[in-house]
PDB file of N, CA and C in Angstrom:
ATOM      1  N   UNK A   1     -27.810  21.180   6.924  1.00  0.00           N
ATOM      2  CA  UNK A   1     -26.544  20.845   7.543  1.00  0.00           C
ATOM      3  C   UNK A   1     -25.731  20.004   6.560  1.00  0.00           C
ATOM      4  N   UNK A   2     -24.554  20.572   6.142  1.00  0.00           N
ATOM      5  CA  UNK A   2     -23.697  19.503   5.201  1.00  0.00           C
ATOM      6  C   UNK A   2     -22.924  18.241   5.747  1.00  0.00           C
ATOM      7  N   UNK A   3     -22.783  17.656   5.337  1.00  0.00           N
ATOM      8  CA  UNK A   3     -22.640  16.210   5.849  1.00  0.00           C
ATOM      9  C   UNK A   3     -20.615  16.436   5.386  1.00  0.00           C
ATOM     10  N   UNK A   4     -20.083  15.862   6.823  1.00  0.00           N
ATOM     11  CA  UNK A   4     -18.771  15.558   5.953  1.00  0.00           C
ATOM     12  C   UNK A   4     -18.547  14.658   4.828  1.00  0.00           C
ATOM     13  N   UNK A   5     -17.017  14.988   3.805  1.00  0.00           N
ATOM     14  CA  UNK A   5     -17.346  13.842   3.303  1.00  0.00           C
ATOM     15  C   UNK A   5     -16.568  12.324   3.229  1.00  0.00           C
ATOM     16  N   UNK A   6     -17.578  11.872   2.507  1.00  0.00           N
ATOM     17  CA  UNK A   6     -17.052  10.303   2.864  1.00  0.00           C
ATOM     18  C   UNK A   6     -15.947   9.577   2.518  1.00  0.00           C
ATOM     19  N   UNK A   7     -14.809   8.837   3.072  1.00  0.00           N
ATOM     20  CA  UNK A   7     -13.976   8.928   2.303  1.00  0.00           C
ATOM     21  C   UNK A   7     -14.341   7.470   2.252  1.00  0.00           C
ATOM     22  N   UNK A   8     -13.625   6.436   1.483  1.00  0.00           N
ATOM     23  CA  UNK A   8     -14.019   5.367   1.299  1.00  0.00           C
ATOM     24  C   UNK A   8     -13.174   3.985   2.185  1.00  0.00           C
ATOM     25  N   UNK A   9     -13.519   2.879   3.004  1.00  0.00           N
ATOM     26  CA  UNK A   9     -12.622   2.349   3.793  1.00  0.00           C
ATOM     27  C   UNK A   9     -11.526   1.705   2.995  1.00  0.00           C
ATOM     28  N   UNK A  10     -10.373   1.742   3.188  1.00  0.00           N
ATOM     29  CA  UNK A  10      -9.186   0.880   2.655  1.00  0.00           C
ATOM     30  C   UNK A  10      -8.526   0.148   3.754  1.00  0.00           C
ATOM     31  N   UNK A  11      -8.735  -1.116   3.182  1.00  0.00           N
ATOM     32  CA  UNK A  11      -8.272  -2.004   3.864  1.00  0.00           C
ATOM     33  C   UNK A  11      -6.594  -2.415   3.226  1.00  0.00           C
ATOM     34  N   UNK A  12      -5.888  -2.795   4.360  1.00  0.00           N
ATOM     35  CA  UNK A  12      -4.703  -3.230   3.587  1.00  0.00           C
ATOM     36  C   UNK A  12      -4.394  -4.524   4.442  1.00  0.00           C
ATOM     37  N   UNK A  13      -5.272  -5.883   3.306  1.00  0.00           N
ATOM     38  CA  UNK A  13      -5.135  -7.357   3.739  1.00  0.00           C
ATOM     39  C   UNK A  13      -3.776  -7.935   4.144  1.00  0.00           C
ATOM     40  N   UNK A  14      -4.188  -9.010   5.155  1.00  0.00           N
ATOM     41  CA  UNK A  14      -3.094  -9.947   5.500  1.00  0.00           C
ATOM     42  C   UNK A  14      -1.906 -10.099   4.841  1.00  0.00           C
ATOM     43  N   UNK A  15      -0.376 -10.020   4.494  1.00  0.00           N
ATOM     44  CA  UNK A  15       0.818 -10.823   3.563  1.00  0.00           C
ATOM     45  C   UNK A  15       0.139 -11.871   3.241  1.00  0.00           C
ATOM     46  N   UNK A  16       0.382 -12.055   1.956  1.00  0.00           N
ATOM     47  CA  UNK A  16       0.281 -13.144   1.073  1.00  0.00           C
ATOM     48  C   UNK A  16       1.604 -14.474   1.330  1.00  0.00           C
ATOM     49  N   UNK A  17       1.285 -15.004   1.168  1.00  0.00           N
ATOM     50  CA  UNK A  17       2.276 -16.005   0.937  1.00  0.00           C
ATOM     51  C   UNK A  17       3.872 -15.525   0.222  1.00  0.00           C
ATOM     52  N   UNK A  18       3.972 -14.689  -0.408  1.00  0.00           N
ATOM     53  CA  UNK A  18       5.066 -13.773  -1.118  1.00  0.00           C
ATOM     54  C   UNK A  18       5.400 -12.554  -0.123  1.00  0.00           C
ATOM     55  N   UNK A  19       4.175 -12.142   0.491  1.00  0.00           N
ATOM     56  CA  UNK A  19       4.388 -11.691   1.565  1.00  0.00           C
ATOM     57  C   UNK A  19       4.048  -9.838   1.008  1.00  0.00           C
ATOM     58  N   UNK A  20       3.768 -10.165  -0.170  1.00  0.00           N
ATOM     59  CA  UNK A  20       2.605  -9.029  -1.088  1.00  0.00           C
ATOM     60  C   UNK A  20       0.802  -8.676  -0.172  1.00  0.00           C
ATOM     61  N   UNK A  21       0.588  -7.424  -0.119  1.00  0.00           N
ATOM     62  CA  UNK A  21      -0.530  -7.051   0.538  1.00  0.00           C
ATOM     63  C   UNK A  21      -1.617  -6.526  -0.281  1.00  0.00           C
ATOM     64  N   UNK A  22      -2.942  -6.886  -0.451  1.00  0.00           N
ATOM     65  CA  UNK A  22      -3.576  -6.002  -1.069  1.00  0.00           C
ATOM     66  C   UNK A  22      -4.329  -5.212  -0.954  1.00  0.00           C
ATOM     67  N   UNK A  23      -4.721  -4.285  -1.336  1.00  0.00           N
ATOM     68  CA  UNK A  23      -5.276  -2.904  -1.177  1.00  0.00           C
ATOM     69  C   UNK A  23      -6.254  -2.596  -1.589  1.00  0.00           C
ATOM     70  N   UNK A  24      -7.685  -2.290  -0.590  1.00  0.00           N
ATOM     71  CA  UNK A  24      -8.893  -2.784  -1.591  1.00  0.00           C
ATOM     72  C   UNK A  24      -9.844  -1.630  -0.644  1.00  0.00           C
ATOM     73  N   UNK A  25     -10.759  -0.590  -1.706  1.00  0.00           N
ATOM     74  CA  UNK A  25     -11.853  -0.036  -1.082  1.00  0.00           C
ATOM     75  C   UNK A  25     -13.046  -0.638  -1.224  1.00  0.00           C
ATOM     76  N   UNK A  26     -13.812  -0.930  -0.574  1.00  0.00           N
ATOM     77  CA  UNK A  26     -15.018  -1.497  -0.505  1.00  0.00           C
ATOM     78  C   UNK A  26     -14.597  -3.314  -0.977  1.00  0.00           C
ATOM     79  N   UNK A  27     -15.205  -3.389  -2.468  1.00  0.00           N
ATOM     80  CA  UNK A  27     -15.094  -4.592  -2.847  1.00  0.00           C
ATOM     81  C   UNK A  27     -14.169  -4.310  -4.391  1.00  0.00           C
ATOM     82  N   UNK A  28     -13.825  -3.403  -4.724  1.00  0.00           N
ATOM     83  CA  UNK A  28     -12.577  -2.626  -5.247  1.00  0.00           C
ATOM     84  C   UNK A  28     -11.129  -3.553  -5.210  1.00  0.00           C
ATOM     85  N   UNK A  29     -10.463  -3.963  -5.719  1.00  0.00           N
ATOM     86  CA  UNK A  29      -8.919  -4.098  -5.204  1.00  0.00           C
ATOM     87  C   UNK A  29      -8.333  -2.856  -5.717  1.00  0.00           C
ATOM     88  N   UNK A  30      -7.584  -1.967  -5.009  1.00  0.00           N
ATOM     89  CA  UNK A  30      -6.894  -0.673  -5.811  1.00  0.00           C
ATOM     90  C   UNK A  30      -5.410  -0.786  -6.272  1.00  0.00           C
ATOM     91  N   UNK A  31      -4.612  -2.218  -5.823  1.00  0.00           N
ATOM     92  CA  UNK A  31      -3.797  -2.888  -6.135  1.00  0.00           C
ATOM     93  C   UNK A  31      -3.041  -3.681  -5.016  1.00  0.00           C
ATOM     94  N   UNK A  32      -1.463  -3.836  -5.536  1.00  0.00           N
ATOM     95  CA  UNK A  32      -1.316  -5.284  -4.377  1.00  0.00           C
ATOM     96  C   UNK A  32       0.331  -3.977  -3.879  1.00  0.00           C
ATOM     97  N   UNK A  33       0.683  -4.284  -2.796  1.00  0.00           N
ATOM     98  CA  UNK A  33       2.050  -2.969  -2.406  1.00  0.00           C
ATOM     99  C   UNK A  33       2.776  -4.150  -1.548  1.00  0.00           C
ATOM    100  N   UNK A  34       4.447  -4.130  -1.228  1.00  0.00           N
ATOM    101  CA  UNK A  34       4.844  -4.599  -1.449  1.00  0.00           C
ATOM    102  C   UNK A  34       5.638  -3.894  -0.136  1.00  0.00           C
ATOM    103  N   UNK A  35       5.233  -2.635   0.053  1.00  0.00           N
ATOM    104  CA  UNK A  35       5.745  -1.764   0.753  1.00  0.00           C
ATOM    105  C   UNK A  35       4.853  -0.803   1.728  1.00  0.00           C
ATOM    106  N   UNK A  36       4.836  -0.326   2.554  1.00  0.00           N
ATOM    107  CA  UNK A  36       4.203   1.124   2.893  1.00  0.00           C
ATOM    108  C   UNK A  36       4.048   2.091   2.070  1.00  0.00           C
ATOM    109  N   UNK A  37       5.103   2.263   1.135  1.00  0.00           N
ATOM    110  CA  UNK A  37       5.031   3.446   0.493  1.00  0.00           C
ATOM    111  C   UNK A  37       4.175   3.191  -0.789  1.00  0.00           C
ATOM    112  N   UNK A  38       4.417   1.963  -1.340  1.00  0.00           N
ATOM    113  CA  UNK A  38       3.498   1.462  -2.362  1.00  0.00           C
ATOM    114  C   UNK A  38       1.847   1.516  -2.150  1.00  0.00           C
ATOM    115  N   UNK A  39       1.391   1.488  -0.740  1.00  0.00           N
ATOM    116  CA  UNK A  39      -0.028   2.118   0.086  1.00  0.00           C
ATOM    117  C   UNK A  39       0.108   3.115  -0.535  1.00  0.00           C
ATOM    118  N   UNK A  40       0.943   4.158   0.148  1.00  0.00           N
ATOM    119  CA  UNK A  40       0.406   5.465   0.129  1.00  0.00           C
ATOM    120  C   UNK A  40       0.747   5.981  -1.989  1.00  0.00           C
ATOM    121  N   UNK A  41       1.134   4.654  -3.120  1.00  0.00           N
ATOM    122  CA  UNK A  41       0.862   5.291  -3.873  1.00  0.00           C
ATOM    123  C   UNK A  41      -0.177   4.667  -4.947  1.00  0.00           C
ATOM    124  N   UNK A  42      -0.406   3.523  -4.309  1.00  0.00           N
ATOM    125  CA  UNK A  42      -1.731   3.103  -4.628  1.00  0.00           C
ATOM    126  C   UNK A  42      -3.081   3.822  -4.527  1.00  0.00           C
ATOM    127  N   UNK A  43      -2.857   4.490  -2.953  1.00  0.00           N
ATOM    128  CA  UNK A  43      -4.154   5.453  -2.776  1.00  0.00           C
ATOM    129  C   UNK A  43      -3.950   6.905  -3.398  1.00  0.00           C
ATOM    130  N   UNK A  44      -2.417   7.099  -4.127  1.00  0.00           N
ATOM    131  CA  UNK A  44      -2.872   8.703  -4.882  1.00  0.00           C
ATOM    132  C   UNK A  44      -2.871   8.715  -6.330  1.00  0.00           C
ATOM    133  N   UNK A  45      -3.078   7.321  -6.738  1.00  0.00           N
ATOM    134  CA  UNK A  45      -3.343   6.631  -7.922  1.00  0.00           C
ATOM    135  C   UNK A  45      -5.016   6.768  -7.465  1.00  0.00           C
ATOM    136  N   UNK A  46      -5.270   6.097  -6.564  1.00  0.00           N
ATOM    137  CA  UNK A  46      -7.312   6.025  -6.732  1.00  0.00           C
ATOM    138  C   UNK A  46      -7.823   7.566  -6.092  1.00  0.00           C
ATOM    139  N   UNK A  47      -7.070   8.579  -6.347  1.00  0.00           N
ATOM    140  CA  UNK A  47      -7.171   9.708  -6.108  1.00  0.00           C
ATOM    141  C   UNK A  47      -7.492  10.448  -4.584  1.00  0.00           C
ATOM    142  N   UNK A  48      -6.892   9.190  -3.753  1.00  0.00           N
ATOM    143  CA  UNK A  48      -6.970   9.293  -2.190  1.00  0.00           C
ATOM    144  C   UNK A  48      -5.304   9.569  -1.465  1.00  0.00           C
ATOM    145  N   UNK A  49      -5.411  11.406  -1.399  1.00  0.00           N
ATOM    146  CA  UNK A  49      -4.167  11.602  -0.979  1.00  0.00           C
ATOM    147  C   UNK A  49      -4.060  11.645   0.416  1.00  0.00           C
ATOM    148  N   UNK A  50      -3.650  10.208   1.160  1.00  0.00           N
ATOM    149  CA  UNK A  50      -3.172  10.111   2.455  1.00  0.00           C
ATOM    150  C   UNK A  50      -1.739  10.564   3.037  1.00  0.00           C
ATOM    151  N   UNK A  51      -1.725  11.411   3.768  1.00  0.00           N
ATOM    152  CA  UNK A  51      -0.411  11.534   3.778  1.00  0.00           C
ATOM    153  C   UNK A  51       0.705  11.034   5.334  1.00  0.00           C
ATOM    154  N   UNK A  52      -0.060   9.917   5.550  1.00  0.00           N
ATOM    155  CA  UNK A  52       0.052   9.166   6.418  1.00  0.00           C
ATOM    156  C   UNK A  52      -0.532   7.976   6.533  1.00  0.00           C
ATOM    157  N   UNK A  53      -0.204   6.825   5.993  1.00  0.00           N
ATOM    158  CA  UNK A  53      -0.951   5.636   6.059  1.00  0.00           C
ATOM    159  C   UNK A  53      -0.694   4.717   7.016  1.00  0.00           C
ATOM    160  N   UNK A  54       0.022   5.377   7.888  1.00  0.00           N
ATOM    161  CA  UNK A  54       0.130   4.142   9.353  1.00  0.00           C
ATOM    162  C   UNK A  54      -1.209   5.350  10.359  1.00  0.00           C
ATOM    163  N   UNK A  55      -1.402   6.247   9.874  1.00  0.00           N
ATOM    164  CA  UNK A  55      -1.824   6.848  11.139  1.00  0.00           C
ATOM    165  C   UNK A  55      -3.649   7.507  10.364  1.00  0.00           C
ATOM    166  N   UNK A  56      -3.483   6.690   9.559  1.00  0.00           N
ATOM    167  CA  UNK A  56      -4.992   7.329   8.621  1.00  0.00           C
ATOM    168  C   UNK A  56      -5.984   6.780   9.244  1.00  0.00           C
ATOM    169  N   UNK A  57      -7.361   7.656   9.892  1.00  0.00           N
ATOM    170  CA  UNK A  57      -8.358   6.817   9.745  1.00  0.00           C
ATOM    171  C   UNK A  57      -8.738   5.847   8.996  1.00  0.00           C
ATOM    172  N   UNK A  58      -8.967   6.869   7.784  1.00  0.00           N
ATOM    173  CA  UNK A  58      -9.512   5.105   6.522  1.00  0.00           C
ATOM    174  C   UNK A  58      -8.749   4.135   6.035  1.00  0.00           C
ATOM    175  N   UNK A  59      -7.695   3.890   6.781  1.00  0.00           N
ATOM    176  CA  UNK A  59      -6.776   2.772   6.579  1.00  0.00           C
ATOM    177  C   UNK A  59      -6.593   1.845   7.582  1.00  0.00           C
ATOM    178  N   UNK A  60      -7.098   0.736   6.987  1.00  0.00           N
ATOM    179  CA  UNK A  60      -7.370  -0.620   7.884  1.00  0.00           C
ATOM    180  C   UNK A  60      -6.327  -1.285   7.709  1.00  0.00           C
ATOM    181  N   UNK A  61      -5.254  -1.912   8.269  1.00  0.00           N
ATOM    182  CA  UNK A  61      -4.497  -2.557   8.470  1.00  0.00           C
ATOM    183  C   UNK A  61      -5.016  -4.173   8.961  1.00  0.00           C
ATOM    184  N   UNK A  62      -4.883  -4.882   8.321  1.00  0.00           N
ATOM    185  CA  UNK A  62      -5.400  -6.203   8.504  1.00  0.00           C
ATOM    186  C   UNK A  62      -4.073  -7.316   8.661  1.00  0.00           C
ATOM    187  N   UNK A  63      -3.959  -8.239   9.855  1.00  0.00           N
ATOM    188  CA  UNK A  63      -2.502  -9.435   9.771  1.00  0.00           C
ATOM    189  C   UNK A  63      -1.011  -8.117  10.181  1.00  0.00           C
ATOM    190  N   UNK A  64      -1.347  -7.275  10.480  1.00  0.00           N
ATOM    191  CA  UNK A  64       0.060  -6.857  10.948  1.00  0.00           C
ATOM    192  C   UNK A  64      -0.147  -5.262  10.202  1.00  0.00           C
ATOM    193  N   UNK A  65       0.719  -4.410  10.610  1.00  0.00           N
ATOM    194  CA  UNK A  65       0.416  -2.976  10.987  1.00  0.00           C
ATOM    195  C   UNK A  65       1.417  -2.894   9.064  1.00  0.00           C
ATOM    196  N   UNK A  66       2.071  -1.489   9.204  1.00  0.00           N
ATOM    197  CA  UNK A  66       2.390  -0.569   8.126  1.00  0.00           C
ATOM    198  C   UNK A  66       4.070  -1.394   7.916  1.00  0.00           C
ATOM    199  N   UNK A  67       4.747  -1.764   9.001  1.00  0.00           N
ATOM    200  CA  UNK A  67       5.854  -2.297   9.072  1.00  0.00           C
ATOM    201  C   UNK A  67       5.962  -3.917   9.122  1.00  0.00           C
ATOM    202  N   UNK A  68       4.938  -4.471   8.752  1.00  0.00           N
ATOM    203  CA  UNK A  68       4.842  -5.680   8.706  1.00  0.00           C
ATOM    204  C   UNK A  68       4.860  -6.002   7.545  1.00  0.00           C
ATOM    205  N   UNK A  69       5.571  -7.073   7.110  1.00  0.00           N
ATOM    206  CA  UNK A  69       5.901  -7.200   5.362  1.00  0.00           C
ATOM    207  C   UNK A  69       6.976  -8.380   5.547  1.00  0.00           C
ATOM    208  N   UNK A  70       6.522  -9.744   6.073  1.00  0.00           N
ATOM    209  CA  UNK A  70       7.526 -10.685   6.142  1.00  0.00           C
ATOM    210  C   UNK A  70       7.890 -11.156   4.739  1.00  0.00           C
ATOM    211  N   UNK A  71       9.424 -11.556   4.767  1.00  0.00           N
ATOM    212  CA  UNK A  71       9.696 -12.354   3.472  1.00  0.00           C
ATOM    213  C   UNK A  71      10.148 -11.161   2.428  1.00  0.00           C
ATOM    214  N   UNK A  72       9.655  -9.695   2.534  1.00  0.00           N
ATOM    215  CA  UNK A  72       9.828  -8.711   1.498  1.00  0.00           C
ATOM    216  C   UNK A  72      10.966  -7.719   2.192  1.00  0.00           C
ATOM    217  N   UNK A  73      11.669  -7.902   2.924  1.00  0.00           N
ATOM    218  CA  UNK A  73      12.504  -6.776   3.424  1.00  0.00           C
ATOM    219  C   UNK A  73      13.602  -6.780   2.729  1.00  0.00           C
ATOM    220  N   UNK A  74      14.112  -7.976   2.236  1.00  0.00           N
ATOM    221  CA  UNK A  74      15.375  -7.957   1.439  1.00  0.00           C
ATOM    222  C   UNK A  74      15.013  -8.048  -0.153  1.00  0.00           C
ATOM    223  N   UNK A  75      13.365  -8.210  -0.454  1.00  0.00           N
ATOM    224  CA  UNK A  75      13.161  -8.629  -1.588  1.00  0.00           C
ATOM    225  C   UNK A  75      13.411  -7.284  -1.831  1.00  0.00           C
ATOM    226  N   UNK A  76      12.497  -6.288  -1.354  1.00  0.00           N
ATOM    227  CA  UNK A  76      11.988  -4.703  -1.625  1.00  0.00           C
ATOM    228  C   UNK A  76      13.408  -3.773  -1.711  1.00  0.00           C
ATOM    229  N   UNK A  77      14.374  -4.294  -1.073  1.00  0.00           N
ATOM    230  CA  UNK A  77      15.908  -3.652  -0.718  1.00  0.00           C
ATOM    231  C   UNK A  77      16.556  -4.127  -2.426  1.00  0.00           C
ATOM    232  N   UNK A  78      16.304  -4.849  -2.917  1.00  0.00           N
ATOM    233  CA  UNK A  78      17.017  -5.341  -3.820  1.00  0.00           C
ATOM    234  C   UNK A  78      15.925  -5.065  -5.347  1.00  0.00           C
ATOM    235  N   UNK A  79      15.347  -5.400  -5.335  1.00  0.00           N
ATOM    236  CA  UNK A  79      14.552  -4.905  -6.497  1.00  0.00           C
ATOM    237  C   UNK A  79      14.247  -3.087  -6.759  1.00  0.00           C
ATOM    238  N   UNK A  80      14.297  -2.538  -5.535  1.00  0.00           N
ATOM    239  CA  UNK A  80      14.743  -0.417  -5.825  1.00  0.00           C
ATOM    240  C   UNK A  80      16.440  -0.145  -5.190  1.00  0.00           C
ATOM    241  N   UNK A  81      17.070  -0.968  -5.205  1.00  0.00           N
ATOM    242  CA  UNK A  81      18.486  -0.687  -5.352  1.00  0.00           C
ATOM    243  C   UNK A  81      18.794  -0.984  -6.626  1.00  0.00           C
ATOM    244  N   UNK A  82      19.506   0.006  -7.591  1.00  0.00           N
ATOM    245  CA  UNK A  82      20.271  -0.219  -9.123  1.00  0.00           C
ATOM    246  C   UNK A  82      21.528  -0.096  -8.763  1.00  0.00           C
ATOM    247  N   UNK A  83      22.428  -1.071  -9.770  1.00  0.00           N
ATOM    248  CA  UNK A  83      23.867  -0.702  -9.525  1.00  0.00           C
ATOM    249  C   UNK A  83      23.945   0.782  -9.535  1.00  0.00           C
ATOM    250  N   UNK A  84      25.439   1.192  -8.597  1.00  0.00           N
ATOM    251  CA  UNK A  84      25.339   2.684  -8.779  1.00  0.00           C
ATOM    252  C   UNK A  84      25.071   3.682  -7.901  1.00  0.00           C
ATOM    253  N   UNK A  85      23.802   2.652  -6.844  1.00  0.00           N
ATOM    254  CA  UNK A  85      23.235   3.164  -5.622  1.00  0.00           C
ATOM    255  C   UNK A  85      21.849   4.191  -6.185  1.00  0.00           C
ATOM    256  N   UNK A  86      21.545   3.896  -7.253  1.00  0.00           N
ATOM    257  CA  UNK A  86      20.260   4.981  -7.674  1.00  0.00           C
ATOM    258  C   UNK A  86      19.313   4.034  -7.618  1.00  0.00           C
ATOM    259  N   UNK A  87      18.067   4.328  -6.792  1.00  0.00           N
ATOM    260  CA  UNK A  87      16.792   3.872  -6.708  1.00  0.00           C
ATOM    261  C   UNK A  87      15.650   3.750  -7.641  1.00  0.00           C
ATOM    262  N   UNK A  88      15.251   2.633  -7.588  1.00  0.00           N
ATOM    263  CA  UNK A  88      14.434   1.958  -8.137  1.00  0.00           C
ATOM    264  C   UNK A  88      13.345   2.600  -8.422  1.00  0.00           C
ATOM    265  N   UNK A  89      12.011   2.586  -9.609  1.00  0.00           N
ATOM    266  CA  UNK A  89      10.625   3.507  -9.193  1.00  0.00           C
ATOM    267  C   UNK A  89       9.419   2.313  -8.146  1.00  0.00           C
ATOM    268  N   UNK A  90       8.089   2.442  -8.009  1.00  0.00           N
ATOM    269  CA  UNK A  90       7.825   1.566  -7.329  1.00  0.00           C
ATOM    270  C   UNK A  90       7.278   0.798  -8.269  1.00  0.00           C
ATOM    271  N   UNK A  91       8.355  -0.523  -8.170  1.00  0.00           N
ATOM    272  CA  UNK A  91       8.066  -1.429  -8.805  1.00  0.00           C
ATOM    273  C   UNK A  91       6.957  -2.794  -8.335  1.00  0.00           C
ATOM    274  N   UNK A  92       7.081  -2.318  -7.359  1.00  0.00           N
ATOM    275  CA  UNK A  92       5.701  -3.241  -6.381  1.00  0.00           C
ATOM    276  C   UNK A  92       4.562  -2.918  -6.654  1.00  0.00           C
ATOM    277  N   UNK A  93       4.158  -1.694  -7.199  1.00  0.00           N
ATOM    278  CA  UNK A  93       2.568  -0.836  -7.174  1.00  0.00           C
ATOM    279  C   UNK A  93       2.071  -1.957  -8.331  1.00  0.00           C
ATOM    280  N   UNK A  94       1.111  -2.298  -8.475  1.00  0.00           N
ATOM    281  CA  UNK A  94       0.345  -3.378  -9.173  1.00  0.00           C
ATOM    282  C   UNK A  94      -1.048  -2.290  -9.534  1.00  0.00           C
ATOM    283  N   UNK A  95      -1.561  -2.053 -10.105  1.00  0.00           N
ATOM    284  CA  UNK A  95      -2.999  -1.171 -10.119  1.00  0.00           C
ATOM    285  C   UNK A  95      -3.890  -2.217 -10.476  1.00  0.00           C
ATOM    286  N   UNK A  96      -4.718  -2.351  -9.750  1.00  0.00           N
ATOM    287  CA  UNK A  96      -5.671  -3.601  -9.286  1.00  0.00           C
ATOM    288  C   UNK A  96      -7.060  -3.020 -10.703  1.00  0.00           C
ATOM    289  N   UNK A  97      -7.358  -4.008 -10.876  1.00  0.00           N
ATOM    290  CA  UNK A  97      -8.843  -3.845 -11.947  1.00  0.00           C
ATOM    291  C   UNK A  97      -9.775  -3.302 -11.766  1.00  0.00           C
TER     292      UNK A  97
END
């Protein structure tokens, strides 16, 4: 009988004090996101294509859900807005060690 397979748990910790989250499988950090979307590109950086990270099993939400991100709503609005109105790349994605 084949066993499904395993995917690995990702947790996405409490806001930081900056109000930065980090992103960690097992004992792993896979980096720090800044955003939701910075999740979902942290995990297709560690070769985990979620294509839903508010609604993923292996995504643990820890201190507040996918829309929780105090302190970063105007940071994140202003650091991927360029004069011009052309968007930013994700400058939040951190790739953890």
């Amino acid at each position: 009988m084949a066993h499904p397979t395993q995917h690995p748990h990702v947790v996405v910790h409490p806001p930081a004090l900056d109000g930065s989250r980090r992103v960690t499988a097992g004992e792993e950090t896979l980096g720090v996101a800044t955003h939701a979307d910075d999740v979902s590109e942290i995990l297709r950086l560690a070769d985990l294509y979620v294509t839903d990270v508010a609604a993923s099993d292996i995504v643990e939400w820890q201190g507040g859900g996918p829309d929780d991100w105090p302190g970063l709503s105007e940071h994140h609005e202003q650091h991927h807005e360029q004069p011009g109105g052309q968007q930013g790349g994700q400058q939040g994605v951190q790739k953890g060690t």
